[in-house]
C-alpha atoms as a PDB file:
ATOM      1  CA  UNK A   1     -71.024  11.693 159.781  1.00  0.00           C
ATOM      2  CA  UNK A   2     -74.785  11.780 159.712  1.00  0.00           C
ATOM      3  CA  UNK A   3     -76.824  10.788 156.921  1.00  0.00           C
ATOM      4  CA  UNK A   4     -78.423  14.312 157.323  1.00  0.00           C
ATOM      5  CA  UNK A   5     -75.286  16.578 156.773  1.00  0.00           C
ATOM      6  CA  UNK A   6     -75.073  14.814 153.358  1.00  0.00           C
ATOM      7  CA  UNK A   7     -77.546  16.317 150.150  1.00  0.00           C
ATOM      8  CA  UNK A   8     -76.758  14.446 146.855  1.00  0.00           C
ATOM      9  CA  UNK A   9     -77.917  16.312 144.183  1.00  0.00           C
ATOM     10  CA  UNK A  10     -76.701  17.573 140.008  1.00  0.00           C
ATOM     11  CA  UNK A  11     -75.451  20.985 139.356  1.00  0.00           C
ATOM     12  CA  UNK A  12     -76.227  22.362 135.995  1.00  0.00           C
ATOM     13  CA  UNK A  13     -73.584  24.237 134.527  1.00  0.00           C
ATOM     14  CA  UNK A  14     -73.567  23.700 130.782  1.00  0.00           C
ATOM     15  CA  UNK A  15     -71.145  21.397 129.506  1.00  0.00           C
ATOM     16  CA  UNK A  16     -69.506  21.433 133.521  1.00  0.00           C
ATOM     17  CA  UNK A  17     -72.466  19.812 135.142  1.00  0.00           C
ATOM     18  CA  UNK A  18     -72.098  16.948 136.773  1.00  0.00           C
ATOM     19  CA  UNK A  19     -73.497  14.976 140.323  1.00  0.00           C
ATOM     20  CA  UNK A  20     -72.497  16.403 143.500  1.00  0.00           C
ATOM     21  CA  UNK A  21     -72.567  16.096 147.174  1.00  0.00           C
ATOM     22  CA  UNK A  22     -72.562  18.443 150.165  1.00  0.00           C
ATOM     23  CA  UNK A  23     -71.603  17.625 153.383  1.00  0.00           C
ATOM     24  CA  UNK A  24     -72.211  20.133 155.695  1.00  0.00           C
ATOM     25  CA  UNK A  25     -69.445  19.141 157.700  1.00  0.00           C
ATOM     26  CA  UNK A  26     -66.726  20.430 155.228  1.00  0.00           C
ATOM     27  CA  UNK A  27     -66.936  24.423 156.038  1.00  0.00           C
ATOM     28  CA  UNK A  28     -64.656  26.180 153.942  1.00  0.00           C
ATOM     29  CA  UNK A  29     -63.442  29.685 155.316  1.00  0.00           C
ATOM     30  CA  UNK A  30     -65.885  31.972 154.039  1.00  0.00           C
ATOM     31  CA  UNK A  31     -69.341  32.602 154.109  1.00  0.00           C
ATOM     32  CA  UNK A  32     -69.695  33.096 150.824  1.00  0.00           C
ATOM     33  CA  UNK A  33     -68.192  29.600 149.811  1.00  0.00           C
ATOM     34  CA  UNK A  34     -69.338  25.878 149.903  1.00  0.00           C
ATOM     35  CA  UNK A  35     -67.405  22.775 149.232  1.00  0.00           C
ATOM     36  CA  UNK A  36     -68.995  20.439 146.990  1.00  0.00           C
ATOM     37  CA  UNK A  37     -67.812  16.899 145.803  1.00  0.00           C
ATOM     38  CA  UNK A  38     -67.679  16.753 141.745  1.00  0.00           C
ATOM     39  CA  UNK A  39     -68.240  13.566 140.708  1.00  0.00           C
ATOM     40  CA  UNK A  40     -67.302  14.131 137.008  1.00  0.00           C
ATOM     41  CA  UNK A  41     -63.977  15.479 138.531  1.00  0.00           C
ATOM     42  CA  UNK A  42     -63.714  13.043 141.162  1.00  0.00           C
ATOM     43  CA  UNK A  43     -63.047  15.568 143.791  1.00  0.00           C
ATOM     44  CA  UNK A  44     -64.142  17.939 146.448  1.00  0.00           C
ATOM     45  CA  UNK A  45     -64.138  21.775 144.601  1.00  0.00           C
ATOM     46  CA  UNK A  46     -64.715  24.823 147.143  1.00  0.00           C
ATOM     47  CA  UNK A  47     -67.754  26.816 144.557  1.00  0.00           C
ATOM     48  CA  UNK A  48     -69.382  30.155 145.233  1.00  0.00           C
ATOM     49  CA  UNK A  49     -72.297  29.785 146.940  1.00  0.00           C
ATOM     50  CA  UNK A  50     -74.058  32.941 145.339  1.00  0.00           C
ATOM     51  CA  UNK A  51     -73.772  31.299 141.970  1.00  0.00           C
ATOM     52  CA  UNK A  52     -73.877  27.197 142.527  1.00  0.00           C
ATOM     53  CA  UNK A  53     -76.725  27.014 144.706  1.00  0.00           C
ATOM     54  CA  UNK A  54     -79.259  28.176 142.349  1.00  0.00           C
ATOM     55  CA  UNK A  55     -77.991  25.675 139.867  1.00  0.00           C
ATOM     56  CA  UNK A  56     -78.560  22.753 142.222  1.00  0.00           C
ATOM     57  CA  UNK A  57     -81.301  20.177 141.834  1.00  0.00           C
ATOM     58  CA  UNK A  58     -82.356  17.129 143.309  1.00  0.00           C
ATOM     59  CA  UNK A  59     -80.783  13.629 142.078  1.00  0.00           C
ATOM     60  CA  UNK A  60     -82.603  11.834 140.052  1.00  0.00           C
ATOM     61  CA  UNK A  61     -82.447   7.944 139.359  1.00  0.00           C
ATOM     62  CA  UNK A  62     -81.271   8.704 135.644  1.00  0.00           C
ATOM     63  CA  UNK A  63     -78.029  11.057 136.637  1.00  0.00           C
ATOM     64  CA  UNK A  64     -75.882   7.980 138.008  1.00  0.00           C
ATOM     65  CA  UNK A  65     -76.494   5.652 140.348  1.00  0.00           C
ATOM     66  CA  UNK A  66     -76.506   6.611 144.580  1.00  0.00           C
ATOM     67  CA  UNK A  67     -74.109   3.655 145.743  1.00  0.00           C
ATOM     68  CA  UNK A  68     -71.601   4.693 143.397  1.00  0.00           C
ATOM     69  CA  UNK A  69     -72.029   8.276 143.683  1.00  0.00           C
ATOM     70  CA  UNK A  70     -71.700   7.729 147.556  1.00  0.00           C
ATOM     71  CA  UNK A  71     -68.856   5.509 147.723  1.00  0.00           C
ATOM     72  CA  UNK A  72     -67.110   7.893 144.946  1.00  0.00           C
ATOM     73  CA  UNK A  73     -67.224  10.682 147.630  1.00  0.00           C
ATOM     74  CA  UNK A  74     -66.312   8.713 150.643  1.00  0.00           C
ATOM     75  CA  UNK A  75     -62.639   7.857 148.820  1.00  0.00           C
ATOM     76  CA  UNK A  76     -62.848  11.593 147.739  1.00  0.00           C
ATOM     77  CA  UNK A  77     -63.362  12.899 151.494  1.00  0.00           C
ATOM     78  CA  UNK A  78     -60.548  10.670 152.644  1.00  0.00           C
ATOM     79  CA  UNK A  79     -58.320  12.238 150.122  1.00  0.00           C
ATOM     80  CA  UNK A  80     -59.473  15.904 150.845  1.00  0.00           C
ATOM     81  CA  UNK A  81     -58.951  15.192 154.689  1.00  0.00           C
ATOM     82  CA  UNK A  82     -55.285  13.607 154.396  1.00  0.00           C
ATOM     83  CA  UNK A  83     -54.446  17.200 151.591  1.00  0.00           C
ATOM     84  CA  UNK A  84     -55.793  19.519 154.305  1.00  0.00           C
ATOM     85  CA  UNK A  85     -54.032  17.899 157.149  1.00  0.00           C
ATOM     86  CA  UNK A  86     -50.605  17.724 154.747  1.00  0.00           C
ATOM     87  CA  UNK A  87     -51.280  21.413 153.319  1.00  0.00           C
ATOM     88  CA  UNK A  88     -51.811  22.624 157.540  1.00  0.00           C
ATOM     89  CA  UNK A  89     -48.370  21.002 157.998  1.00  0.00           C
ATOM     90  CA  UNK A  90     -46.660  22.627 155.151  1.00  0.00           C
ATOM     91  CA  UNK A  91     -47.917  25.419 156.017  1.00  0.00           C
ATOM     92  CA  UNK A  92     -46.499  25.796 159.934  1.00  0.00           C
ATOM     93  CA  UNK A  93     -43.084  23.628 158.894  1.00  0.00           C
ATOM     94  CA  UNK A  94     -41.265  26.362 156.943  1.00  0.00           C
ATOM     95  CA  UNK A  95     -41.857  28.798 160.363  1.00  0.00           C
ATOM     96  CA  UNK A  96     -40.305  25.861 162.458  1.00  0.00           C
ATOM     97  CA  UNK A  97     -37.511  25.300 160.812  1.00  0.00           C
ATOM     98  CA  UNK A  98     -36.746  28.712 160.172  1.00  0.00           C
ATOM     99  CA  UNK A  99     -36.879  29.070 164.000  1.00  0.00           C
ATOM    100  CA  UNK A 100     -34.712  26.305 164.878  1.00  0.00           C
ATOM    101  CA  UNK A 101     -32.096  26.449 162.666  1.00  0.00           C
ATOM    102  CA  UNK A 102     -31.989  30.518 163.771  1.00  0.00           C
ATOM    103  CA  UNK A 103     -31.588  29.234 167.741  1.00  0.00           C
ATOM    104  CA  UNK A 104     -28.498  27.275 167.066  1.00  0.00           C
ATOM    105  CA  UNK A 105     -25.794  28.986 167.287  1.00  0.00           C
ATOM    106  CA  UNK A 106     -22.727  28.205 164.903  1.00  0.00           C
ATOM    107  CA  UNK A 107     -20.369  27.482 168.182  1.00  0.00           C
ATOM    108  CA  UNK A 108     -22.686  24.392 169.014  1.00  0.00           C
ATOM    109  CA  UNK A 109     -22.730  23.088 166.016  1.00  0.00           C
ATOM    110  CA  UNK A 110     -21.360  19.355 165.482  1.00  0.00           C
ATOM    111  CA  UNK A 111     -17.884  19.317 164.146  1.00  0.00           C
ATOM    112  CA  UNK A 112     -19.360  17.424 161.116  1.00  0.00           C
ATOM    113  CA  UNK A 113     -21.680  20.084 160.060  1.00  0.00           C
ATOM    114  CA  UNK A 114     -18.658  23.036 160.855  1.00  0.00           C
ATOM    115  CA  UNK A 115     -16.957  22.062 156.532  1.00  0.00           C
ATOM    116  CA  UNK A 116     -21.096  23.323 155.900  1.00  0.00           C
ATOM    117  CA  UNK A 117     -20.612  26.822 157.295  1.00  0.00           C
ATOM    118  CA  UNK A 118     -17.235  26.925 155.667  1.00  0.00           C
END
């Protein structure tokens, strides 16, 4: 992850605002979409890019301090990463299983698992 693909800055959105970072490296699925960490929230949010960005400012030194802004959104990322990996999985297990248990037929199964069909 290069320093470059991450922009700390504050979004201003009323009584919502709050630090954020961008890292480029977290596309969402749309064009019209960016993923930004809230640090009031403690998480990674996807926002609409035609209405966040021109909310966004620079950091400055009195919104909270880098380090722990930074090391906030590392343990954030890591989090994000493991739910989208999990959430992936989810997603293609119920399609598996559906197709396994359909290409066993009832003749082969165990003797055990025959009082189940029953």
């Amino acid at each position: 992850m290069s320093k470059s693909d991450i922009w700390c800055g504050f979004l201003h959105a009323g009584e919502h605002s709050s630090p954020v970072v961008r890292d480029t490296a977290l596309e969402t699925k749309s064009a019209k979409t960016i993923f930004l960490y809230n640090h009031v929230r403690g998480r990674i949010l996807e926002y609409s890019r035609e209405i966040v960005e021109p909310k966004l400012r620079e950091l400055t030194p009195g919104d909270v301090s880098l380090k722990e802004l930074q090391n906030a959104f590392k343990a954030a990322r890591k989090t994000f990463a493991a739910s989208k990996a999990a959430k992936q999985w989810e997603d293609a297990a119920p399609a598996a299983i559906a197709r396994e248990a359909a290409a066993v037929p009832e003749d082969d199964l165990p003797i055990e698992d025959l009082t189940k069909v029953f």
